[in-house]
C-alpha atoms as a PDB file:
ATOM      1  CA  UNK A   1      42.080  -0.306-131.419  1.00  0.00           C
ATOM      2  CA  UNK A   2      38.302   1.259-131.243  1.00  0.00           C
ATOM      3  CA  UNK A   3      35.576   0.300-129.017  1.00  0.00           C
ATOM      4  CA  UNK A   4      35.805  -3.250-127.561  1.00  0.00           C
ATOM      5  CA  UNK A   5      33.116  -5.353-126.803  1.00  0.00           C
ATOM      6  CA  UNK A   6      33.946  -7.431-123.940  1.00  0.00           C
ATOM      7  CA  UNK A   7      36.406  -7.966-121.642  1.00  0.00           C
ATOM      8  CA  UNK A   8      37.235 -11.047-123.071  1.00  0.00           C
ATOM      9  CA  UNK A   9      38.042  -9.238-125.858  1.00  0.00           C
ATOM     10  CA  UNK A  10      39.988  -7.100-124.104  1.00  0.00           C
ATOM     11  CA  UNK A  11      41.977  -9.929-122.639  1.00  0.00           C
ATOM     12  CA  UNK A  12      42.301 -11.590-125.792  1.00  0.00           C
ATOM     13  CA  UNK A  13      43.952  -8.227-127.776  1.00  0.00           C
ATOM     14  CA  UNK A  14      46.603  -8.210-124.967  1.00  0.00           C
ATOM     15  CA  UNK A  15      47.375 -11.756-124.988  1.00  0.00           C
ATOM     16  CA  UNK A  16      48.077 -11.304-128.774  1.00  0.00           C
ATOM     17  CA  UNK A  17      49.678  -8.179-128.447  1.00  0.00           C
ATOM     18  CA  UNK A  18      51.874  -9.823-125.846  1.00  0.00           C
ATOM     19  CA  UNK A  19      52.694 -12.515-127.963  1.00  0.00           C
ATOM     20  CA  UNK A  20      53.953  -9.731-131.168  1.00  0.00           C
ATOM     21  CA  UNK A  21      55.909  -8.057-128.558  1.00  0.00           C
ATOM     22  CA  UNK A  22      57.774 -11.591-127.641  1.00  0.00           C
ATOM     23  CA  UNK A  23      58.432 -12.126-130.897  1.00  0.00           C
ATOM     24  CA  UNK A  24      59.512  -8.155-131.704  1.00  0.00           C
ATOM     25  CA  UNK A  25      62.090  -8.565-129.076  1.00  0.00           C
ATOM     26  CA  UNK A  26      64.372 -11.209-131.190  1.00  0.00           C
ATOM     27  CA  UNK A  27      65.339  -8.800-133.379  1.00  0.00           C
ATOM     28  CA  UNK A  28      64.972  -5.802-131.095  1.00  0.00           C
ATOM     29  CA  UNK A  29      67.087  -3.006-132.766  1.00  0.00           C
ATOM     30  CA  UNK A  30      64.868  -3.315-135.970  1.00  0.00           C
ATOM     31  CA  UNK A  31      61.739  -3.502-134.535  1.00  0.00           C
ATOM     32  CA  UNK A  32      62.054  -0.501-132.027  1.00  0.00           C
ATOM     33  CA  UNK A  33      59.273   1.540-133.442  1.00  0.00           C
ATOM     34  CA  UNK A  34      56.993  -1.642-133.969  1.00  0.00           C
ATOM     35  CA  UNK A  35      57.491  -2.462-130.381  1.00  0.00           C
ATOM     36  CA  UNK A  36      56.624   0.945-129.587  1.00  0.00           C
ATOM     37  CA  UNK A  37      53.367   1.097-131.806  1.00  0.00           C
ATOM     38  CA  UNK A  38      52.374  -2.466-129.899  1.00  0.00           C
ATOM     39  CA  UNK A  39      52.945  -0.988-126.621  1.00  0.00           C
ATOM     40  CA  UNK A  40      51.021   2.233-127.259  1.00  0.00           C
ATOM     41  CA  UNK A  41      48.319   0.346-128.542  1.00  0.00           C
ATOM     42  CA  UNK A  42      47.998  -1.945-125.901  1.00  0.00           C
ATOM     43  CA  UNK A  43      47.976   0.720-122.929  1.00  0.00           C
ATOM     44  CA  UNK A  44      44.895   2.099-125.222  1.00  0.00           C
ATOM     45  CA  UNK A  45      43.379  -1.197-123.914  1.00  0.00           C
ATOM     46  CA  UNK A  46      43.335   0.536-120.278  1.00  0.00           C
ATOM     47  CA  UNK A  47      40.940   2.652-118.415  1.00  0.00           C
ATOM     48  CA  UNK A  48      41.957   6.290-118.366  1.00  0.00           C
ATOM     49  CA  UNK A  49      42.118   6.805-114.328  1.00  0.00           C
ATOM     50  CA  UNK A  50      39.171   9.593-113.757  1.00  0.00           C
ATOM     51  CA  UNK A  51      41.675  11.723-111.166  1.00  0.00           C
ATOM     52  CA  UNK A  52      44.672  11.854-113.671  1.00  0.00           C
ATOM     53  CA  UNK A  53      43.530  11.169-117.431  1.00  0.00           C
ATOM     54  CA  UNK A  54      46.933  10.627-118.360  1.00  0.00           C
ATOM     55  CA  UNK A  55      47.279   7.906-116.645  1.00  0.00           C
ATOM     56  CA  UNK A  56      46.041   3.995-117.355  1.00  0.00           C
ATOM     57  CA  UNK A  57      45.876   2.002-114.188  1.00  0.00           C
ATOM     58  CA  UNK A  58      47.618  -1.513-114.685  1.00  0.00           C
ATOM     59  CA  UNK A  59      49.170  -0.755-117.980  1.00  0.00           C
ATOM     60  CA  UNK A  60      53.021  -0.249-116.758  1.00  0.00           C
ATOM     61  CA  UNK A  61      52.682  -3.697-114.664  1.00  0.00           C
ATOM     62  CA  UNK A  62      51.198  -5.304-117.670  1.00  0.00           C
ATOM     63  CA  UNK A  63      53.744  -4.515-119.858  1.00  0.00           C
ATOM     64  CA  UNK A  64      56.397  -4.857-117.675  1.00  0.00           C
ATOM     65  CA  UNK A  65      55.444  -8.431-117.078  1.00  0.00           C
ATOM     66  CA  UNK A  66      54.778  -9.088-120.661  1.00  0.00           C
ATOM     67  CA  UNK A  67      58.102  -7.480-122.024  1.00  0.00           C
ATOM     68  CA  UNK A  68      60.791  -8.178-118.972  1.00  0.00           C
ATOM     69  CA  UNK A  69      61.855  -4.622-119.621  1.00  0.00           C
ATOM     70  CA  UNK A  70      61.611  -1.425-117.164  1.00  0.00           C
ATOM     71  CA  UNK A  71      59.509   1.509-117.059  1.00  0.00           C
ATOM     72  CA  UNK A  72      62.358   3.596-118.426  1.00  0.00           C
ATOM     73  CA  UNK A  73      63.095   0.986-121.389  1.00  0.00           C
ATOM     74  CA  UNK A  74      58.887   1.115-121.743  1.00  0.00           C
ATOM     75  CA  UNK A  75      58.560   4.959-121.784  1.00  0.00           C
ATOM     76  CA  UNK A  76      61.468   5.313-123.997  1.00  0.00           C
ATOM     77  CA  UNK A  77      59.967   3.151-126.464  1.00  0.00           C
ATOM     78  CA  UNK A  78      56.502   4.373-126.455  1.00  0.00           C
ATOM     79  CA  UNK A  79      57.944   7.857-126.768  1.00  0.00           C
ATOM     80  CA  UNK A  80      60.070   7.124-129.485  1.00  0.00           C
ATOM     81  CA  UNK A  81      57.197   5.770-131.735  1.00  0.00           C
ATOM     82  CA  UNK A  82      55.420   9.180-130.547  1.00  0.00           C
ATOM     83  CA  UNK A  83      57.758  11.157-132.018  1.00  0.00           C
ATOM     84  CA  UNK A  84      59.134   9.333-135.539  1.00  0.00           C
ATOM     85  CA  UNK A  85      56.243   6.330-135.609  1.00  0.00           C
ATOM     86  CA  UNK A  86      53.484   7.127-138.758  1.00  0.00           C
ATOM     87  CA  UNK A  87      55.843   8.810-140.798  1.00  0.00           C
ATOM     88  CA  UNK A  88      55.274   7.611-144.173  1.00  0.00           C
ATOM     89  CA  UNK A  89      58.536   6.031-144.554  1.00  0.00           C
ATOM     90  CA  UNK A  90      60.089   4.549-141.808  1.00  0.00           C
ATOM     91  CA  UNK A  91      63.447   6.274-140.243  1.00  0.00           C
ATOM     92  CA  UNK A  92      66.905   4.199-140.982  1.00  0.00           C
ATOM     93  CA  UNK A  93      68.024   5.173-137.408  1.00  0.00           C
ATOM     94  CA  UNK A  94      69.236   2.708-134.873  1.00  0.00           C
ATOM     95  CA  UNK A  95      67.031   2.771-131.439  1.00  0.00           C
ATOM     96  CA  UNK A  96      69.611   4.989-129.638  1.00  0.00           C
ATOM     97  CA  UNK A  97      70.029   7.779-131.911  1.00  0.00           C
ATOM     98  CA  UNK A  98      66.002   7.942-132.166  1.00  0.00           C
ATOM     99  CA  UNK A  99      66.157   7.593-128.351  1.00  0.00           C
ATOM    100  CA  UNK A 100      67.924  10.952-128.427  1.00  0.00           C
ATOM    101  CA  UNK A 101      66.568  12.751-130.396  1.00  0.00           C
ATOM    102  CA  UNK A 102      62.573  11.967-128.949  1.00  0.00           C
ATOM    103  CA  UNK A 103      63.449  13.349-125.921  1.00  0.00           C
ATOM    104  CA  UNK A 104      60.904  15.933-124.970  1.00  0.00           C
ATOM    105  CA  UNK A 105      62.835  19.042-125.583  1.00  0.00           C
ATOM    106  CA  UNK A 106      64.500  18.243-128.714  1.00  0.00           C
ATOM    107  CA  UNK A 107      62.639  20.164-131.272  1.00  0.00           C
ATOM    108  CA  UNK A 108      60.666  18.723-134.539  1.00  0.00           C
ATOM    109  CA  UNK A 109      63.368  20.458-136.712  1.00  0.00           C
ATOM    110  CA  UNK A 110      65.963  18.184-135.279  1.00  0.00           C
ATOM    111  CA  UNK A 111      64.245  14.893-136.172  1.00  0.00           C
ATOM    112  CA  UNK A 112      63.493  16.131-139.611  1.00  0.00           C
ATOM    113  CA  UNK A 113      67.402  16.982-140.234  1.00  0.00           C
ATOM    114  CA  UNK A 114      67.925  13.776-138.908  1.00  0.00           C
ATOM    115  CA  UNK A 115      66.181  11.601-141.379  1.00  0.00           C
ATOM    116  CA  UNK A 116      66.736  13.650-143.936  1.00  0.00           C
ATOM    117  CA  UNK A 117      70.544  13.030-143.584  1.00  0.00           C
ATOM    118  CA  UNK A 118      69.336   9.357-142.890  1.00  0.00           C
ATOM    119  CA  UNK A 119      67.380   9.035-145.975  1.00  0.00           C
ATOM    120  CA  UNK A 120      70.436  10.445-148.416  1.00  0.00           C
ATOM    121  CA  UNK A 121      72.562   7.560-146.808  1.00  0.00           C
ATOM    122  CA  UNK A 122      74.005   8.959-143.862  1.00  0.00           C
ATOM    123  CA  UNK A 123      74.422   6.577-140.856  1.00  0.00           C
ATOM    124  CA  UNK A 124      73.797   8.370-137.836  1.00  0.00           C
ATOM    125  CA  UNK A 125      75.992   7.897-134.440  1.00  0.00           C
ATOM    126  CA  UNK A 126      74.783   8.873-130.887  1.00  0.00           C
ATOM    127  CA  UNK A 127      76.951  11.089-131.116  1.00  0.00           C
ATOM    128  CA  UNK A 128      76.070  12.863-134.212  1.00  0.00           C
ATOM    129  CA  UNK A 129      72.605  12.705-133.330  1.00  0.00           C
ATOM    130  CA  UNK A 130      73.441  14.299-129.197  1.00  0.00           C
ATOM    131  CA  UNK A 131      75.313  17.337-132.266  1.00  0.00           C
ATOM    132  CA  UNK A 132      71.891  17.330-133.910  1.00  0.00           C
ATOM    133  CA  UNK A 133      69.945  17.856-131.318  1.00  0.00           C
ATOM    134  CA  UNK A 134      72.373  20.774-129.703  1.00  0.00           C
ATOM    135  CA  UNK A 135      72.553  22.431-132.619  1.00  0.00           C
ATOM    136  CA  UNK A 136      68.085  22.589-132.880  1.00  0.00           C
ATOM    137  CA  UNK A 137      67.591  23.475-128.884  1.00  0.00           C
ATOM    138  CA  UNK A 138      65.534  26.010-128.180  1.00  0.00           C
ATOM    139  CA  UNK A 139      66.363  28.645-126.474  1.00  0.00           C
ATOM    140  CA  UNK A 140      65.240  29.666-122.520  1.00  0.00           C
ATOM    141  CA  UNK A 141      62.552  31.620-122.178  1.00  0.00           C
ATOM    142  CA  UNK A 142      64.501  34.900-121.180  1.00  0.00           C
ATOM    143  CA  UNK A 143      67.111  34.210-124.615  1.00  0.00           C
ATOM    144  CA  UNK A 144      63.809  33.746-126.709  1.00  0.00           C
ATOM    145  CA  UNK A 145      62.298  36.979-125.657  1.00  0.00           C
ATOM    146  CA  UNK A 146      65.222  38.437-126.206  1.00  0.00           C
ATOM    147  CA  UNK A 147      65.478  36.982-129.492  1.00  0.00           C
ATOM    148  CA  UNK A 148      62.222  38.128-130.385  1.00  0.00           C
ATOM    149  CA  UNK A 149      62.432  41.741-129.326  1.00  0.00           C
ATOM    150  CA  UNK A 150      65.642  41.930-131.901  1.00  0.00           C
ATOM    151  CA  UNK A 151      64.267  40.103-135.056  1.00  0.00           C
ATOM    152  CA  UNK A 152      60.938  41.382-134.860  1.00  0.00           C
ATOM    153  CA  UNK A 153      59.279  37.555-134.786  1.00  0.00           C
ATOM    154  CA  UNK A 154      57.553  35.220-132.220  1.00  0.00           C
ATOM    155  CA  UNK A 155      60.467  32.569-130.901  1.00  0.00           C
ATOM    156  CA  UNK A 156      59.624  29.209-129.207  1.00  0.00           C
ATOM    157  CA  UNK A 157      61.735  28.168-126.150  1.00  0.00           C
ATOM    158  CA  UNK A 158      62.211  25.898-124.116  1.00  0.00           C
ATOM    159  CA  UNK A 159      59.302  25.840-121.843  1.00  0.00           C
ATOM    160  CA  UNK A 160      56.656  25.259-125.209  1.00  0.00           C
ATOM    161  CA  UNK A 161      55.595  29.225-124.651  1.00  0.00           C
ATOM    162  CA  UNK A 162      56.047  31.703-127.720  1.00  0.00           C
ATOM    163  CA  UNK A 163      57.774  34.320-127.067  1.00  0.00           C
ATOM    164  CA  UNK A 164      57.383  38.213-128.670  1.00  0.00           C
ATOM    165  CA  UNK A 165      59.734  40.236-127.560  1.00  0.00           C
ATOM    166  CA  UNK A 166      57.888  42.434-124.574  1.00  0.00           C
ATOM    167  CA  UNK A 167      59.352  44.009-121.694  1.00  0.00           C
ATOM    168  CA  UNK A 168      59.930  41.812-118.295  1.00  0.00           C
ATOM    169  CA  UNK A 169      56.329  43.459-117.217  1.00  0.00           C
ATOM    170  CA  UNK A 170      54.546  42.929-119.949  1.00  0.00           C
ATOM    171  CA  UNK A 171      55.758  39.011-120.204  1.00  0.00           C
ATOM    172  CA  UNK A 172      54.852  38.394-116.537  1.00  0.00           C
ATOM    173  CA  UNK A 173      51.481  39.485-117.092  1.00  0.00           C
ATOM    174  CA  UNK A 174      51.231  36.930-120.604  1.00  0.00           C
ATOM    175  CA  UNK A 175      52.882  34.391-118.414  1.00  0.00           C
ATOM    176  CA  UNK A 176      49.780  34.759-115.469  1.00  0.00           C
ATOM    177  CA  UNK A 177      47.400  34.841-118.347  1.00  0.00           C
ATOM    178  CA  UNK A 178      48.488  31.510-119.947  1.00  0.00           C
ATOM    179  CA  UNK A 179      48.524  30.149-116.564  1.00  0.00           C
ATOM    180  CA  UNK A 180      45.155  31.164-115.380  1.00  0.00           C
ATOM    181  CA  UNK A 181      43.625  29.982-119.175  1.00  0.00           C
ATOM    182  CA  UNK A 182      45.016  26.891-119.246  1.00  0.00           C
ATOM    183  CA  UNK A 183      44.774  25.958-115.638  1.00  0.00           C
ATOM    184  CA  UNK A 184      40.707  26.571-116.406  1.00  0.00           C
ATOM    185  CA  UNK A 185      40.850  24.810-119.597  1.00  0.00           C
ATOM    186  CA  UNK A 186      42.842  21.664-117.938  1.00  0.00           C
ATOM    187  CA  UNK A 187      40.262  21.545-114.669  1.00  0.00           C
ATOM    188  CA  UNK A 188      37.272  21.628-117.117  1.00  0.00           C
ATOM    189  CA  UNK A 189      38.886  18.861-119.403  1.00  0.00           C
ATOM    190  CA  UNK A 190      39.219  16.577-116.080  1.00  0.00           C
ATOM    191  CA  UNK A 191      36.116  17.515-114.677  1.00  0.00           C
ATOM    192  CA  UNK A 192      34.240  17.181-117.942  1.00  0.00           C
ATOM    193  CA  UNK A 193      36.217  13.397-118.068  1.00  0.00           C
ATOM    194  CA  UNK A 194      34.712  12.091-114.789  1.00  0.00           C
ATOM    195  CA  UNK A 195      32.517   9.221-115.286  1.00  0.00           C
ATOM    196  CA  UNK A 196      31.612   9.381-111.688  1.00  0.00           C
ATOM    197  CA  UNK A 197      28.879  10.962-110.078  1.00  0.00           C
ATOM    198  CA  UNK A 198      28.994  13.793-106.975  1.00  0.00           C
ATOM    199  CA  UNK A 199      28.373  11.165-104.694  1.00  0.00           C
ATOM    200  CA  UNK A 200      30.713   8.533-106.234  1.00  0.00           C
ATOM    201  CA  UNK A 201      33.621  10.808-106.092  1.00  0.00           C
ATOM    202  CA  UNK A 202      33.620  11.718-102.318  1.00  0.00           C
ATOM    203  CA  UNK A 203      33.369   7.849-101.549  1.00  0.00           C
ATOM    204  CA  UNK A 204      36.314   7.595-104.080  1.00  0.00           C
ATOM    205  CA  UNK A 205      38.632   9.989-102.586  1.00  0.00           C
ATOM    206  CA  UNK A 206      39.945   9.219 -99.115  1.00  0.00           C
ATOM    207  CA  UNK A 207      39.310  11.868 -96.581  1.00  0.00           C
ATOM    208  CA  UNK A 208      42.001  13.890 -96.002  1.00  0.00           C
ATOM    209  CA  UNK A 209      41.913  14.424 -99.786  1.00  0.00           C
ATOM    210  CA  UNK A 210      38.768  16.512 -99.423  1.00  0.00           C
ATOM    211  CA  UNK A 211      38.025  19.893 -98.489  1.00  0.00           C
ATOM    212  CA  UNK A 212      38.167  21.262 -94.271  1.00  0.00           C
ATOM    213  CA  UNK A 213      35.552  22.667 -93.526  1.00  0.00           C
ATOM    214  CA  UNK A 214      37.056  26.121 -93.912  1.00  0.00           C
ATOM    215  CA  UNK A 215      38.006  25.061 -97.403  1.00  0.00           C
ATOM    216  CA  UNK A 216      34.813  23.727 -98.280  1.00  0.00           C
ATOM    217  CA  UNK A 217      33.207  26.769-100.099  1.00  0.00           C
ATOM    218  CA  UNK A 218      35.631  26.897-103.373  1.00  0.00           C
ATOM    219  CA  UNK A 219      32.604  24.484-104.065  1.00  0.00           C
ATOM    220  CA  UNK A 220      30.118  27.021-104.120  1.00  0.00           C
ATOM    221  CA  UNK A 221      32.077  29.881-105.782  1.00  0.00           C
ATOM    222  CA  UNK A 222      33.196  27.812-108.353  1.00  0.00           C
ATOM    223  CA  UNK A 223      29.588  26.333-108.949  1.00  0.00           C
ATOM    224  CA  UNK A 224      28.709  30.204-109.384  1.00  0.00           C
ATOM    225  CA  UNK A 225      31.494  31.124-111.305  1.00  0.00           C
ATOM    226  CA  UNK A 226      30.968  28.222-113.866  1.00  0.00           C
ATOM    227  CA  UNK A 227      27.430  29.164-114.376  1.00  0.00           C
ATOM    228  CA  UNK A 228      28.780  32.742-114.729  1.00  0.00           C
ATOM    229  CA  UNK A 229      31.333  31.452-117.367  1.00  0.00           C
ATOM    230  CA  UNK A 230      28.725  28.813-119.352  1.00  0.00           C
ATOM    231  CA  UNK A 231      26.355  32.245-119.501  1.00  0.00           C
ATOM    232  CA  UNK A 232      28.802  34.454-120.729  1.00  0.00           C
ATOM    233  CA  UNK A 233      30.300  31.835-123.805  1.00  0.00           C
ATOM    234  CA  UNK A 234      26.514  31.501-124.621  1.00  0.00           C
ATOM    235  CA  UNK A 235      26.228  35.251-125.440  1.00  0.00           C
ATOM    236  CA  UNK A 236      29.748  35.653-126.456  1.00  0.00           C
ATOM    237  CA  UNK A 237      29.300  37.155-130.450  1.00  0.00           C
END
């Protein structure tokens, strides 16, 4: 919703948003991925919690008050607008077959057969969607390696890795890597997303949250390795 200028302004989007979600819920099977685009622009309305960035403080209790619904019913609906909401036309699915197939491991492809079939006519059951969905799952990890090694082609499974085919060795050691990257990338995201100072944080966190005393040097080496790190992507060609 952008920048907002006041907290009454704040106060006075979720009242109104409130209000379309009330009136949403009449007709609730056709207005699944409206209710969805309300909610997940209302929890935008939120402060990002500075420890966890995924999360927004006060937004779950806000909407379940304002909707009467649970967190499941919630989270299903926001993640069903994540996955088929701004398409340019909207899906002729009902809310449970859409439920199905936005389900975090169900692969793009499947939702795209899905309204394609949709679109020519095709009224989708639960059931044909739960056949949909089977028929798109990725494979594991060891069956997409696998895969790869005999086609000659990266595979996606199930764990959002690539796959390319290497021996058991050689996959460990791409497994540590993407581990170690990505663990680095996601502590400099959060720590580059704190809006609180040194101080601020250790008054924040309750004690036995912090470092022992033992522990208390990871501050220093990683202080020294970050400098180390900033240095070397300066000079990097």
């Amino acid at each position: 919703m952008g920048a907002l200028a006041t907290i009454d302004t704040v106060e006075t989007y979720r009242d109104n948003a409130a209000k379309r979600i009330k009136e949403l819920m009449v007709t609730w099977t056709a207005n699944t991925l409206a209710l969805g685009r309300e909610l997940v622009e209302a929890e935008e309305t939120f402060p990002v919690n500075p420890k966890r960035p995924y999360e927004r403080p006060g937004f779950l209790r806000w909407a379940i008050k304002t909707t009467g619904l649970s967190k499941g019913h919630i989270t299903n609906l926001i993640q069903i607008y994540q996955k088929f909401g701004g398409r340019a036309r909207e899906p002729r699915m009902s809310s449970q077959v859409m439920k199905i197939l936005s389900r975090n491991l169900v692969p793009e492809t499947a939702r795209l057969e899905a309204i394609s079939r949709s679109e020519k006519g095709e009224r989708l059951s639960s059931a044909d969607a739960k056949k949909i969905a089977k028929a798109h799952k990725l494979p594991t990890p060891k069956e997409a390696n696998q895969q790869a090694k005999e086609e000659g082609t990266p595979v996606l499974a199930s764990d959002g890795y690539i796959y390319f085919g290497t021996d058991p060795g050689r996959a460990k050691e791409g497994e540590d890597r993407r581990t170690m990257v990505y663990g680095v990338r996601k502590a400099l995201d959060t720590l580059g997303h704190i809006r609180l100072t040194g101080r601020q944080f250790l008054d924040y966190a309750m004690p036995h949250q912090l470092w022992t005393a033992e522990e208390q040097h990871v501050i220093k080496d990683a202080l020294k390795w970050l400098q180390g790190l900033s240095e070397a992507w300066e000079a990097r060609e």
